[in-house]
PDB file of N, CA and C in Angstrom:
ATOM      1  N   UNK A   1      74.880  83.913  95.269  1.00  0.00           N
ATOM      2  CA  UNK A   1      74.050  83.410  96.351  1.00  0.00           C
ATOM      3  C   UNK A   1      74.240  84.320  97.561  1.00  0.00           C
ATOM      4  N   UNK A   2      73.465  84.752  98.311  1.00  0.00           N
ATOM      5  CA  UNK A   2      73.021  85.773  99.854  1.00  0.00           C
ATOM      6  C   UNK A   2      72.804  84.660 100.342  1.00  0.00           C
ATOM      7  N   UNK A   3      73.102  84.653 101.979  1.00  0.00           N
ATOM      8  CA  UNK A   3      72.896  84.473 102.862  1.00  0.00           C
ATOM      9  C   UNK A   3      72.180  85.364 103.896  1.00  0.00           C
ATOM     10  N   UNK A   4      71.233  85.057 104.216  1.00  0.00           N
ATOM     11  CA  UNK A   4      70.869  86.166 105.641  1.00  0.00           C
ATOM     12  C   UNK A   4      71.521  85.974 106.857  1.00  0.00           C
ATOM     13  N   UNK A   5      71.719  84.742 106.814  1.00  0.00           N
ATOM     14  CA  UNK A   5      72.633  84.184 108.623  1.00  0.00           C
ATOM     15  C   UNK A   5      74.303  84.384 108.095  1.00  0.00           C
ATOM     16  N   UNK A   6      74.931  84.984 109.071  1.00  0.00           N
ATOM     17  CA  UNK A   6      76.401  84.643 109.394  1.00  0.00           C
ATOM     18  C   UNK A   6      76.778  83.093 109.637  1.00  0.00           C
ATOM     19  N   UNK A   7      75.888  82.530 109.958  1.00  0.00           N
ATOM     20  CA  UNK A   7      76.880  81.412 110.348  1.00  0.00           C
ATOM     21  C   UNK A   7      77.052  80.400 109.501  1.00  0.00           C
ATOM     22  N   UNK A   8      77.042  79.786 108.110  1.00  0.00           N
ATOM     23  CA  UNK A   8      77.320  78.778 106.882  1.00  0.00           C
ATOM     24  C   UNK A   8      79.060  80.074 107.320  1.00  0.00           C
ATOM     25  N   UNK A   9      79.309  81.632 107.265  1.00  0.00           N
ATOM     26  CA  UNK A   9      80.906  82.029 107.251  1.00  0.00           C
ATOM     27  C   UNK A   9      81.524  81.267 108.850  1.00  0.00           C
ATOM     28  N   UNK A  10      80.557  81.491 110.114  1.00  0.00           N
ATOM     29  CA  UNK A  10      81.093  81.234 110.804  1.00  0.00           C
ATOM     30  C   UNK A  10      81.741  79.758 110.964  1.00  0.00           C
ATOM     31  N   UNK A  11      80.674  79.030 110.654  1.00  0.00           N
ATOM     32  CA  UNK A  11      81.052  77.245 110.524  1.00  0.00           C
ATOM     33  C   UNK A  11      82.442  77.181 109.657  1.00  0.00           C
ATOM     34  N   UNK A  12      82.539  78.180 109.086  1.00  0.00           N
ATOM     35  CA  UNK A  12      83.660  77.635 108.022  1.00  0.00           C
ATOM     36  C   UNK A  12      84.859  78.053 108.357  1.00  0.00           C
ATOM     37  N   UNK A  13      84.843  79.114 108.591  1.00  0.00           N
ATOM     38  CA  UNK A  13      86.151  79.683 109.365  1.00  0.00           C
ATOM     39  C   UNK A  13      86.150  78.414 110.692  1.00  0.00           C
ATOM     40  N   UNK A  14      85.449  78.362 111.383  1.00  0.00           N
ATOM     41  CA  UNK A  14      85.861  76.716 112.421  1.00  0.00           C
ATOM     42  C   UNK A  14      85.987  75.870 111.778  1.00  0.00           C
ATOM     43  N   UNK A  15      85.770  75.526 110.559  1.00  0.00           N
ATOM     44  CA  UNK A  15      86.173  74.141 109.747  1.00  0.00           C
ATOM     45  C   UNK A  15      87.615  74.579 109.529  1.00  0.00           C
ATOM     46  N   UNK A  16      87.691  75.834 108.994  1.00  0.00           N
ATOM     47  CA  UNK A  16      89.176  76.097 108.609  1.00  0.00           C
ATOM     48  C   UNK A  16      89.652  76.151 109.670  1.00  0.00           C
ATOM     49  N   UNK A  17      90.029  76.291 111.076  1.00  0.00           N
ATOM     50  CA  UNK A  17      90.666  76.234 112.004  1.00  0.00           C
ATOM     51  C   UNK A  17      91.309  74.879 111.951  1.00  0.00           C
ATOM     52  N   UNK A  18      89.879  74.025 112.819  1.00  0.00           N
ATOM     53  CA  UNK A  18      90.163  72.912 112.618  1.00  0.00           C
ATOM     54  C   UNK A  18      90.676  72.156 111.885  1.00  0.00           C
ATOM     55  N   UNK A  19      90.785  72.428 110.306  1.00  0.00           N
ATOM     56  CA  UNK A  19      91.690  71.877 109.434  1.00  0.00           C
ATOM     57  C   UNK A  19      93.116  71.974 109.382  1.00  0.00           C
ATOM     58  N   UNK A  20      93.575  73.069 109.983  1.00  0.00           N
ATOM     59  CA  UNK A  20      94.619  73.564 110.001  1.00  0.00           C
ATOM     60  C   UNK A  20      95.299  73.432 111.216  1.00  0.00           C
ATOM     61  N   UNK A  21      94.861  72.653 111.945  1.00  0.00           N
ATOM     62  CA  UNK A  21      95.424  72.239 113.715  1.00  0.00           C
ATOM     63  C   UNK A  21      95.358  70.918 114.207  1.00  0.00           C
ATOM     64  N   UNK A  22      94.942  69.859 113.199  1.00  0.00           N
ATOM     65  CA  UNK A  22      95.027  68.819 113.307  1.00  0.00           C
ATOM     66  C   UNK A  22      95.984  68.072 112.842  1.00  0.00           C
ATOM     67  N   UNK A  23      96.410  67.208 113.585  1.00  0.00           N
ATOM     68  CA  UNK A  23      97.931  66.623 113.959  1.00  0.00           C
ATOM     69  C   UNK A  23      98.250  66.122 112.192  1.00  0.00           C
ATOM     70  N   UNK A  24      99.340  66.413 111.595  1.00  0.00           N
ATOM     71  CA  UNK A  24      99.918  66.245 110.487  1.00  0.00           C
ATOM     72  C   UNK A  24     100.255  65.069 109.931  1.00  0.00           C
ATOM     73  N   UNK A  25     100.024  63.658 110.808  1.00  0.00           N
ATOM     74  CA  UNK A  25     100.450  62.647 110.735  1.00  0.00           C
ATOM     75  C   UNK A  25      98.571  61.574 109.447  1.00  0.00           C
ATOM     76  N   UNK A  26      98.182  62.240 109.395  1.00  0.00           N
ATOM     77  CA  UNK A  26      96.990  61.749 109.258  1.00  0.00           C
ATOM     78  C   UNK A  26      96.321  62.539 107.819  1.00  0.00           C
ATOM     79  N   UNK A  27      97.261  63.505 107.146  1.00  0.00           N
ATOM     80  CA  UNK A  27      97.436  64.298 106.032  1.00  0.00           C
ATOM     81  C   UNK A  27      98.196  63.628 105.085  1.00  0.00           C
ATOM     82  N   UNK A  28      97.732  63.200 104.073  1.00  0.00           N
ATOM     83  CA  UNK A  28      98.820  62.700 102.986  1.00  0.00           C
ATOM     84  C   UNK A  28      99.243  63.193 102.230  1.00  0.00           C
ATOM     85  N   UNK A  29     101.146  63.134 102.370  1.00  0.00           N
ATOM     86  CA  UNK A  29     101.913  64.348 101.918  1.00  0.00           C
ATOM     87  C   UNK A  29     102.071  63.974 100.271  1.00  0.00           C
ATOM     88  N   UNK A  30     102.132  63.015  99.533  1.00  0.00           N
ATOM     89  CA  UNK A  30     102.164  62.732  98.664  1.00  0.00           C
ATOM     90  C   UNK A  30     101.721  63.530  97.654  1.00  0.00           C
ATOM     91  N   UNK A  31     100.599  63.995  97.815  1.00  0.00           N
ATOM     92  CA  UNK A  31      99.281  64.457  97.207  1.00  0.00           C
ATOM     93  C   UNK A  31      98.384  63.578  97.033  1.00  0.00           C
ATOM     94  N   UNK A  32      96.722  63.754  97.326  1.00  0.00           N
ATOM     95  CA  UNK A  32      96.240  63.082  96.983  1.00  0.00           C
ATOM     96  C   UNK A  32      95.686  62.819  95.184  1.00  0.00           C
ATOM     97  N   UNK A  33      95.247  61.777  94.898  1.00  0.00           N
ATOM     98  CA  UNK A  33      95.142  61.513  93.421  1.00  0.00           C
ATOM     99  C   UNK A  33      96.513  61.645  92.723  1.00  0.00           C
ATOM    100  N   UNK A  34      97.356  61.785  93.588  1.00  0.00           N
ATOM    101  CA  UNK A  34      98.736  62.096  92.790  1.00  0.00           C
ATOM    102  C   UNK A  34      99.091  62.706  92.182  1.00  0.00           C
ATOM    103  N   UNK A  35      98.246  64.244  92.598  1.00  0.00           N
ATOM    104  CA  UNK A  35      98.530  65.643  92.455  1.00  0.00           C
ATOM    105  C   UNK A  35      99.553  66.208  93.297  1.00  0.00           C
ATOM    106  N   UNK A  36     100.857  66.611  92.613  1.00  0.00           N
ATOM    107  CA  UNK A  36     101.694  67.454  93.982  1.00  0.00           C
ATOM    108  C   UNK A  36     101.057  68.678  94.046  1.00  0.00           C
ATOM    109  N   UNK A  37     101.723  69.195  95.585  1.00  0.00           N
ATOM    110  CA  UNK A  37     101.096  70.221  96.184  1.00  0.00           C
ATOM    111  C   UNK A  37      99.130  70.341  96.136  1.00  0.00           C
ATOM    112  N   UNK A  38      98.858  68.873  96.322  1.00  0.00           N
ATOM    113  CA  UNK A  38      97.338  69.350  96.560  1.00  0.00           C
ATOM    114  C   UNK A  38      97.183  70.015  98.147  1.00  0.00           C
ATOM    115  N   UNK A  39      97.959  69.925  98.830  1.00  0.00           N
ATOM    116  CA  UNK A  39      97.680  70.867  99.883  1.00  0.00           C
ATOM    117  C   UNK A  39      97.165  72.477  99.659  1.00  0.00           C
ATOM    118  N   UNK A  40      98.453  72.818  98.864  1.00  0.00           N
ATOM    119  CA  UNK A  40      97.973  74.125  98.106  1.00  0.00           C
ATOM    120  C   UNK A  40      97.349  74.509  97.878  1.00  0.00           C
ATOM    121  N   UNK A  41      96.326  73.805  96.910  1.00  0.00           N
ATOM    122  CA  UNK A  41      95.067  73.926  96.471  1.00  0.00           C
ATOM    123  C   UNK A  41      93.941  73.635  97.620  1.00  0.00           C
ATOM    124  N   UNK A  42      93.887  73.126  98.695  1.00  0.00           N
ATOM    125  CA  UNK A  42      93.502  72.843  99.822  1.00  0.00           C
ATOM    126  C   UNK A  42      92.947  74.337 100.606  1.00  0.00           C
ATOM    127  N   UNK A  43      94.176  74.646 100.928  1.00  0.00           N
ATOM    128  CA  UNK A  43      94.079  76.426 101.149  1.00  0.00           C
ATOM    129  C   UNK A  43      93.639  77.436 100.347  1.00  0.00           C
ATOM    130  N   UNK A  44      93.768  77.589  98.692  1.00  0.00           N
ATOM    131  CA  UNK A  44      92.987  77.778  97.816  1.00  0.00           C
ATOM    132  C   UNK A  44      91.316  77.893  98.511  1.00  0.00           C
ATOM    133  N   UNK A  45      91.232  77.153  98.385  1.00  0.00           N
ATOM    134  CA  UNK A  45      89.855  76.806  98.184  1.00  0.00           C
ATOM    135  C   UNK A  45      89.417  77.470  99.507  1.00  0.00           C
ATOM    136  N   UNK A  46      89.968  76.782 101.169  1.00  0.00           N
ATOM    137  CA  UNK A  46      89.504  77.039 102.046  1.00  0.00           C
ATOM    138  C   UNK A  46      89.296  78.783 102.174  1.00  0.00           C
ATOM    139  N   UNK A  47      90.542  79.363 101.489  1.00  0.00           N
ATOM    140  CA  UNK A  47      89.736  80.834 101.930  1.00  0.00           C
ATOM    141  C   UNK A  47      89.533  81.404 101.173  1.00  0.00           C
ATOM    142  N   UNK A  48      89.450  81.084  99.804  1.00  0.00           N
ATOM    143  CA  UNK A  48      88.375  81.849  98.494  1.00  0.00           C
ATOM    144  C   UNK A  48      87.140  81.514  99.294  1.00  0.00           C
ATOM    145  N   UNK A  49      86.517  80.232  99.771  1.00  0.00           N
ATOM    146  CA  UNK A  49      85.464  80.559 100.239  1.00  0.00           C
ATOM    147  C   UNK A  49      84.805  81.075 101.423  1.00  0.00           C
ATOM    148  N   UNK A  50      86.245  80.904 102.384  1.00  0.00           N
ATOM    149  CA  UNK A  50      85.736  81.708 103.402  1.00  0.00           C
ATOM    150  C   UNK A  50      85.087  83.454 103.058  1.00  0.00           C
ATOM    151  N   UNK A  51      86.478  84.024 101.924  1.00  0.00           N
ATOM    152  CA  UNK A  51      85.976  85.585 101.433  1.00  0.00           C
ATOM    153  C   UNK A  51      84.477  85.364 101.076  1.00  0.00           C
ATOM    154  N   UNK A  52      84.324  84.054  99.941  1.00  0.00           N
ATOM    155  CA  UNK A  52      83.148  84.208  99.604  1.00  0.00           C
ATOM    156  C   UNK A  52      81.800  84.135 100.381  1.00  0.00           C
ATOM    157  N   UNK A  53      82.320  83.089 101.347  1.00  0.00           N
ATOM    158  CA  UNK A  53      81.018  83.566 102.477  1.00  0.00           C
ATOM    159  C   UNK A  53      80.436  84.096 103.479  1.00  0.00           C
ATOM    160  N   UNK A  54      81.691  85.119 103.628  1.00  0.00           N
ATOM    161  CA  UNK A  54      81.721  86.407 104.410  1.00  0.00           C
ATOM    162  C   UNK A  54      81.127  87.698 103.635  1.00  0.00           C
ATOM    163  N   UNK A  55      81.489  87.714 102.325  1.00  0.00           N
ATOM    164  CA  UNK A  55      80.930  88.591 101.956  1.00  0.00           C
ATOM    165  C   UNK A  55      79.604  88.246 101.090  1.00  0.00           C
ATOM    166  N   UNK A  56      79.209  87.097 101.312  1.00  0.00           N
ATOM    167  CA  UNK A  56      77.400  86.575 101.123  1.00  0.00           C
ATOM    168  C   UNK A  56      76.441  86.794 102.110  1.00  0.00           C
ATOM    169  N   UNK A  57      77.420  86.844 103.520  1.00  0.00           N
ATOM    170  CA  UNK A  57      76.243  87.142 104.799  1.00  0.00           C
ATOM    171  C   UNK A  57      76.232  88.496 104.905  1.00  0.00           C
ATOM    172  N   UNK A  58      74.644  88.736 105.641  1.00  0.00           N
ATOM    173  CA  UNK A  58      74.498  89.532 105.927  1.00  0.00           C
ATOM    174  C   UNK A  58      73.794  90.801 104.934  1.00  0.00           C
ATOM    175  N   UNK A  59      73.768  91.972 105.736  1.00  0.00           N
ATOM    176  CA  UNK A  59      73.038  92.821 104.543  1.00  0.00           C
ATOM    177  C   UNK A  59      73.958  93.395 103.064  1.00  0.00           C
ATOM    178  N   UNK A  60      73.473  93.429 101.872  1.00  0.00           N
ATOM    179  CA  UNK A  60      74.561  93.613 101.162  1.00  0.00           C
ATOM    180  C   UNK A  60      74.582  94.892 100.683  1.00  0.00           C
ATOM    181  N   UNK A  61      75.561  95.431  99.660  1.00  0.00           N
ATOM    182  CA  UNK A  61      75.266  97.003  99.321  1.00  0.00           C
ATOM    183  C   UNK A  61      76.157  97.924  99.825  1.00  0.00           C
ATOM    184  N   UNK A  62      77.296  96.945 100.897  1.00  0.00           N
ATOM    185  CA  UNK A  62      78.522  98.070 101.359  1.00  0.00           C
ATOM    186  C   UNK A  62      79.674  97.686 100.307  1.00  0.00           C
ATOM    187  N   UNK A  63      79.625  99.445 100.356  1.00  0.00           N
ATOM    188  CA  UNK A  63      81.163  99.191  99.497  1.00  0.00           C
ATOM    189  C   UNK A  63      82.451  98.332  99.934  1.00  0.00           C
ATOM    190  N   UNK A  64      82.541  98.284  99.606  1.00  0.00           N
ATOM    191  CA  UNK A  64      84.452  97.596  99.405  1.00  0.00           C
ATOM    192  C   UNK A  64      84.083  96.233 101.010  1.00  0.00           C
ATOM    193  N   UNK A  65      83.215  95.324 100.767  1.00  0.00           N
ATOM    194  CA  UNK A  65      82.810  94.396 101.726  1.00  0.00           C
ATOM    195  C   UNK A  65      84.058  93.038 101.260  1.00  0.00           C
ATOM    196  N   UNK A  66      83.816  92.832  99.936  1.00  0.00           N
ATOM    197  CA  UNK A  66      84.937  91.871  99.600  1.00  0.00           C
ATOM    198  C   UNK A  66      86.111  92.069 100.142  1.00  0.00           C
ATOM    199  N   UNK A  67      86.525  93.273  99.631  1.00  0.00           N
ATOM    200  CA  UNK A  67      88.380  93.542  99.963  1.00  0.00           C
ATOM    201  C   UNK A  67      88.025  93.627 101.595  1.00  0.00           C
ATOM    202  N   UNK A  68      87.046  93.801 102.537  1.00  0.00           N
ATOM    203  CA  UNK A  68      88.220  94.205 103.866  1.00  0.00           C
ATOM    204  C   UNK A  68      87.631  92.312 104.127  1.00  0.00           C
ATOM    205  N   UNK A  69      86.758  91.925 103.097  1.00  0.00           N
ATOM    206  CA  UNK A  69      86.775  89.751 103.996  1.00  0.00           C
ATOM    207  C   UNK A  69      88.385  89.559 103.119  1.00  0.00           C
ATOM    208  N   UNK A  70      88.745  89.803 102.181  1.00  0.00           N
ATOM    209  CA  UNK A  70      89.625  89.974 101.692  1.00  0.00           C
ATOM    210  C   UNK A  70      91.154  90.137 103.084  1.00  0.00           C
ATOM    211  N   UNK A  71      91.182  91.090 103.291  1.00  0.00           N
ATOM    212  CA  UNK A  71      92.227  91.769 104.158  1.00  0.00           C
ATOM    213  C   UNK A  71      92.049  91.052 105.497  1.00  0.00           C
ATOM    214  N   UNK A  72      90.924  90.191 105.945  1.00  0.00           N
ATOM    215  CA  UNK A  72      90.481  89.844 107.115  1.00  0.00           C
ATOM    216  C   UNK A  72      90.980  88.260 106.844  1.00  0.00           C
ATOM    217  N   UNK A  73      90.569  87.660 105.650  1.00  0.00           N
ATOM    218  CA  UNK A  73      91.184  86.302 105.615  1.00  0.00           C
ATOM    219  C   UNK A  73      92.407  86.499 105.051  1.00  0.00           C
ATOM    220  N   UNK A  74      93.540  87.069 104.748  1.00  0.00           N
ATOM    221  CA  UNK A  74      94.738  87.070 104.461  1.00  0.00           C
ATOM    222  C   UNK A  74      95.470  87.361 105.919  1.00  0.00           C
ATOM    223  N   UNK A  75      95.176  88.273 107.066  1.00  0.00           N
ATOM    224  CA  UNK A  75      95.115  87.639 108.112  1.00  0.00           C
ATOM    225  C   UNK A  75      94.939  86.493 109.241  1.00  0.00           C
ATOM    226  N   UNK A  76      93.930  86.105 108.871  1.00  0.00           N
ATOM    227  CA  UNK A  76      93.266  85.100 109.670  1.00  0.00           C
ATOM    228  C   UNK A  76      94.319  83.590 108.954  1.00  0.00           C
ATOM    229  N   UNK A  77      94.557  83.693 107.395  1.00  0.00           N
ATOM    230  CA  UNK A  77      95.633  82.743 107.392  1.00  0.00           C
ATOM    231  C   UNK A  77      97.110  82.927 107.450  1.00  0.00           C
ATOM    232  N   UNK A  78      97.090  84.083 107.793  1.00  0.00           N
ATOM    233  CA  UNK A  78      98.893  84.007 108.286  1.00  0.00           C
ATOM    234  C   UNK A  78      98.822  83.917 110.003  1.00  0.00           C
ATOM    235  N   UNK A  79      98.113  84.112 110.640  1.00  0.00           N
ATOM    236  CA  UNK A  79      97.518  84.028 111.776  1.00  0.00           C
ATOM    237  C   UNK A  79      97.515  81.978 111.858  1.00  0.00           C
ATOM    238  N   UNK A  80      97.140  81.592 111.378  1.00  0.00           N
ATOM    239  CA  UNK A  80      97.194  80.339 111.501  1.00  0.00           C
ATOM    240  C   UNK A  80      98.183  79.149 111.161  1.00  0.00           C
ATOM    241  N   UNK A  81      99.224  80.090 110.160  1.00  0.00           N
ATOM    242  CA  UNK A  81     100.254  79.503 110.050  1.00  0.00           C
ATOM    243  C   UNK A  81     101.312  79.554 111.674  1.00  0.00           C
ATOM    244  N   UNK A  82     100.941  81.012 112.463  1.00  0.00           N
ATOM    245  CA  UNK A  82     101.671  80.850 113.290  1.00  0.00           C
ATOM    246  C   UNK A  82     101.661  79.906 114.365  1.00  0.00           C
ATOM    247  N   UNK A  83      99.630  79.851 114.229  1.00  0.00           N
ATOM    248  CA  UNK A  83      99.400  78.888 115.436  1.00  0.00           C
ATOM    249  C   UNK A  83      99.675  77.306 115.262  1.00  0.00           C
ATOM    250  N   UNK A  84     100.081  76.765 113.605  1.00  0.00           N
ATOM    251  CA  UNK A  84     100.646  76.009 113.363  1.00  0.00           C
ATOM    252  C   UNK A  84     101.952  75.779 114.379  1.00  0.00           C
ATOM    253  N   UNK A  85     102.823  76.845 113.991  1.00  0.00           N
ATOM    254  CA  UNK A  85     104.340  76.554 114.514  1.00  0.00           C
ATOM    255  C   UNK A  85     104.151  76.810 115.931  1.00  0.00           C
ATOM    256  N   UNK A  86     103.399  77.430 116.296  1.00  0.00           N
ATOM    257  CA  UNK A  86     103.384  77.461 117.921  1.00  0.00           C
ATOM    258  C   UNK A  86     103.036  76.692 118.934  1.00  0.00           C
ATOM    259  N   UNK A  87     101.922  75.747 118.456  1.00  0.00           N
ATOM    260  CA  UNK A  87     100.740  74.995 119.019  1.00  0.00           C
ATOM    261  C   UNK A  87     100.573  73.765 118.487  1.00  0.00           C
ATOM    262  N   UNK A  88     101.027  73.499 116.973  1.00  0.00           N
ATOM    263  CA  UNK A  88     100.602  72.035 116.880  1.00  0.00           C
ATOM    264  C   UNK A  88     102.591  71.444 116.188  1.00  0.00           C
ATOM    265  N   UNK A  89     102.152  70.319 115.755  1.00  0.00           N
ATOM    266  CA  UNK A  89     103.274  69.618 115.365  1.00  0.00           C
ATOM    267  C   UNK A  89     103.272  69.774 113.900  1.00  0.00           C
ATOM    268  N   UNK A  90     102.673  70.945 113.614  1.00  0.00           N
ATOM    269  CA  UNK A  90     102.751  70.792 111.988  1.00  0.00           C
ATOM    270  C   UNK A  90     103.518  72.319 111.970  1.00  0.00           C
ATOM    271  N   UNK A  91     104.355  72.350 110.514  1.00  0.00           N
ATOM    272  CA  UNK A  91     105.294  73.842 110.553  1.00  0.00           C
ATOM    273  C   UNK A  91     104.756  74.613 109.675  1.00  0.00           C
ATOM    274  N   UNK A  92     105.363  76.065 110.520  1.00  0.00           N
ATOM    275  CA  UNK A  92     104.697  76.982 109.209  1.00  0.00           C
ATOM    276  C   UNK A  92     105.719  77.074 107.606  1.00  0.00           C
ATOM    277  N   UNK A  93     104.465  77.816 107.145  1.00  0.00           N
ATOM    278  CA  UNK A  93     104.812  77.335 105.656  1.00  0.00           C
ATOM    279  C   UNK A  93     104.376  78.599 105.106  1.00  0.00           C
ATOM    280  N   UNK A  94     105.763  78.852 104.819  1.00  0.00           N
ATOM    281  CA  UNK A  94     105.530  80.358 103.672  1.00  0.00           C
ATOM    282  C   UNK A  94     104.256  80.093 102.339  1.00  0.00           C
ATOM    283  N   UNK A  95     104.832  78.740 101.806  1.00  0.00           N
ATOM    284  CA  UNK A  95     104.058  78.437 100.423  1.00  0.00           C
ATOM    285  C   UNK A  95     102.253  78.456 100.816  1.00  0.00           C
ATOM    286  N   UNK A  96     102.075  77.802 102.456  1.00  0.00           N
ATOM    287  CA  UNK A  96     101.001  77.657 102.657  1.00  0.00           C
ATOM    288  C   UNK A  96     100.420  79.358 102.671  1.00  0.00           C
ATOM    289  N   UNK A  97     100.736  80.067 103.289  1.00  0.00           N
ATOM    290  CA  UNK A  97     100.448  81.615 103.291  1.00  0.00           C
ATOM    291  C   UNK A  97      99.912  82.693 101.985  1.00  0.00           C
ATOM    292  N   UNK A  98     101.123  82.028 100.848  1.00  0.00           N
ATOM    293  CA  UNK A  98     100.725  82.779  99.696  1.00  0.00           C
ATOM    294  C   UNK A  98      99.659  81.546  98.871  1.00  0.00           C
ATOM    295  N   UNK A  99      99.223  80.728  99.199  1.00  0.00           N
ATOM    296  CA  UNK A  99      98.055  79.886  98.725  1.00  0.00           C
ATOM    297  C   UNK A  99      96.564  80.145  99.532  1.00  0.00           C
ATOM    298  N   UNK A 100      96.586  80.332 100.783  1.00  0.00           N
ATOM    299  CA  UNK A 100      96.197  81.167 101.586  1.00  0.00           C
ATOM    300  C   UNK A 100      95.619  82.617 100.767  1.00  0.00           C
ATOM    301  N   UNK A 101      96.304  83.717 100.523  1.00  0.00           N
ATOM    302  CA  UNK A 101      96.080  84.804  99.786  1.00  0.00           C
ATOM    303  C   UNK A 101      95.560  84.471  98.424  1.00  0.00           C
ATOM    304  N   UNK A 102      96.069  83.925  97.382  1.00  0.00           N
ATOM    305  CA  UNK A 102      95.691  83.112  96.226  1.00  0.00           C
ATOM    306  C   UNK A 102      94.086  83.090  96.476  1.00  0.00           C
ATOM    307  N   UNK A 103      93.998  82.539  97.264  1.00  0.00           N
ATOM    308  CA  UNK A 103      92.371  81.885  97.172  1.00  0.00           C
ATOM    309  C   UNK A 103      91.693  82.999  97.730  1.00  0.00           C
ATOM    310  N   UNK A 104      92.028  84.010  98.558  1.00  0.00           N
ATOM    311  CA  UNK A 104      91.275  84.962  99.157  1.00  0.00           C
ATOM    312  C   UNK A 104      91.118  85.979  98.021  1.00  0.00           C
ATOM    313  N   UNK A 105      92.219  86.218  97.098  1.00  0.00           N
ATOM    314  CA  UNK A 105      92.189  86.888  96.064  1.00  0.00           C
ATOM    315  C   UNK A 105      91.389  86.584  95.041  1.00  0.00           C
ATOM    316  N   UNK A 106      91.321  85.641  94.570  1.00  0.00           N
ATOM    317  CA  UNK A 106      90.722  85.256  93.722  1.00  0.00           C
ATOM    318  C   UNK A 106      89.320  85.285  93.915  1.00  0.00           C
ATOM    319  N   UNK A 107      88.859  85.009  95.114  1.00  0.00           N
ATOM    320  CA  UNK A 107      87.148  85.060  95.312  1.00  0.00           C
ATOM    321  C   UNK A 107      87.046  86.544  95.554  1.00  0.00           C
ATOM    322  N   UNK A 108      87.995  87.639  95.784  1.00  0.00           N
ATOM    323  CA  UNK A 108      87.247  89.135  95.977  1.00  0.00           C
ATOM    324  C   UNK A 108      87.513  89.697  94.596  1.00  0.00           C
ATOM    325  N   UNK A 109      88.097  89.027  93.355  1.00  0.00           N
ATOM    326  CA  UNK A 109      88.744  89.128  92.022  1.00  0.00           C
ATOM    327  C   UNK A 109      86.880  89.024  91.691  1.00  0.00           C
ATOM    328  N   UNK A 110      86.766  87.871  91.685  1.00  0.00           N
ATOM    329  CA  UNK A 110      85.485  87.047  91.202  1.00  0.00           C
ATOM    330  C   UNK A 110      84.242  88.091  91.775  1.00  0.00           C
ATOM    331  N   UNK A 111      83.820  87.884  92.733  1.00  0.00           N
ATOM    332  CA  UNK A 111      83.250  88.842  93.546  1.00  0.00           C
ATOM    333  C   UNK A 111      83.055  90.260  93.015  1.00  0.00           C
ATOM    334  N   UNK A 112      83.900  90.939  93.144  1.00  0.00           N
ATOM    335  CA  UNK A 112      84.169  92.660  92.017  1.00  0.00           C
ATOM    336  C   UNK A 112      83.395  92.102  90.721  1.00  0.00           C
ATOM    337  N   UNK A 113      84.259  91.332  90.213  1.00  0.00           N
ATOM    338  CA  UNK A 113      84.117  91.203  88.610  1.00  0.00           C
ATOM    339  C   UNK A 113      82.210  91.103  88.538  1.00  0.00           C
ATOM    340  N   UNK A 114      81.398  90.360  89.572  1.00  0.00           N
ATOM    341  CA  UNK A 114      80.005  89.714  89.973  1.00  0.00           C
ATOM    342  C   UNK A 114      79.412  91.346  89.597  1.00  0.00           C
ATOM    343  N   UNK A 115      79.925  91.812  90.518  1.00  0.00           N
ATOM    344  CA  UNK A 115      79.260  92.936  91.605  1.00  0.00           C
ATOM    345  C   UNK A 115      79.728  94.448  90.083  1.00  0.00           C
ATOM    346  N   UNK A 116      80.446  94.402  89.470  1.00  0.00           N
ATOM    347  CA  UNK A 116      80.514  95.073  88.532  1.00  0.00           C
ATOM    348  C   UNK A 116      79.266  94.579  87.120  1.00  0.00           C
ATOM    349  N   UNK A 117      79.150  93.902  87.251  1.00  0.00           N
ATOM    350  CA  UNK A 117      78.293  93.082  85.817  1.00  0.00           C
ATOM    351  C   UNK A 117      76.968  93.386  86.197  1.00  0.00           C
ATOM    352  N   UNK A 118      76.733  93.449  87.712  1.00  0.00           N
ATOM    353  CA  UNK A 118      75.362  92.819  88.032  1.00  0.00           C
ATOM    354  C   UNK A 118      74.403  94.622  87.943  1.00  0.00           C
ATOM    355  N   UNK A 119      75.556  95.816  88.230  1.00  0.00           N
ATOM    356  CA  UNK A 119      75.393  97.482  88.005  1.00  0.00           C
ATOM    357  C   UNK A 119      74.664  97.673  86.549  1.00  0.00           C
TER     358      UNK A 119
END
């Protein structure tokens, strides 16, 4: 799927902010469905799709567009682990970081693999 507008990436990266700065008391640590570590998978998801809808906007056809949304959200979530420990009442979390990458990887994995098939 293309996008012509930036902003379905921009909204999401502010969803992911916002997800990630809201007070910890209101998160259920348990897991939900009584999955452990569904947080994990939480972050997963949030920035496989952020890669993925960073590199859906806009014009397409540049090389290596995945890897630098790639290199840009593996930033942007270690970047937010700090503003975790700095700014809110929730702590940073190594595990959260490499789940974080996980998911960014995996959508520029997916992505290549697309973008190779489609040649």
């Amino acid at each position: 799927m293309k996008f012509n507008s930036k902003w379905p990436a921009i909204l999401w990266t502010g969803l992911i902010f916002i997800l990630l700065v809201i007070p910890s008391e209101g998160i259920p640590h348990a897991g939900m469905l009584g999955l452990p570590h569904m947080d994990k998978l939480a972050h997963v998801v949030l920035f496989g799709v952020f890669v993925w809808l960073w590199s859906s906007s806009g014009p397409s056809g540049q090389p290596g567009k995945g890897f630098r949304f790639f290199i840009i959200s593996s930033g942007y979530g270690i970047l937010m682990e700090f503003v975790q420990a700095g700014f809110t009442n929730r702590a940073f979390e190594g595990l959260d970081i490499l789940a974080d990458l996980s998911g960014a990887a995996l959508a520029w994995l997916l992505i290549s693999l697309r973008n190779k098939h489609k040649k």
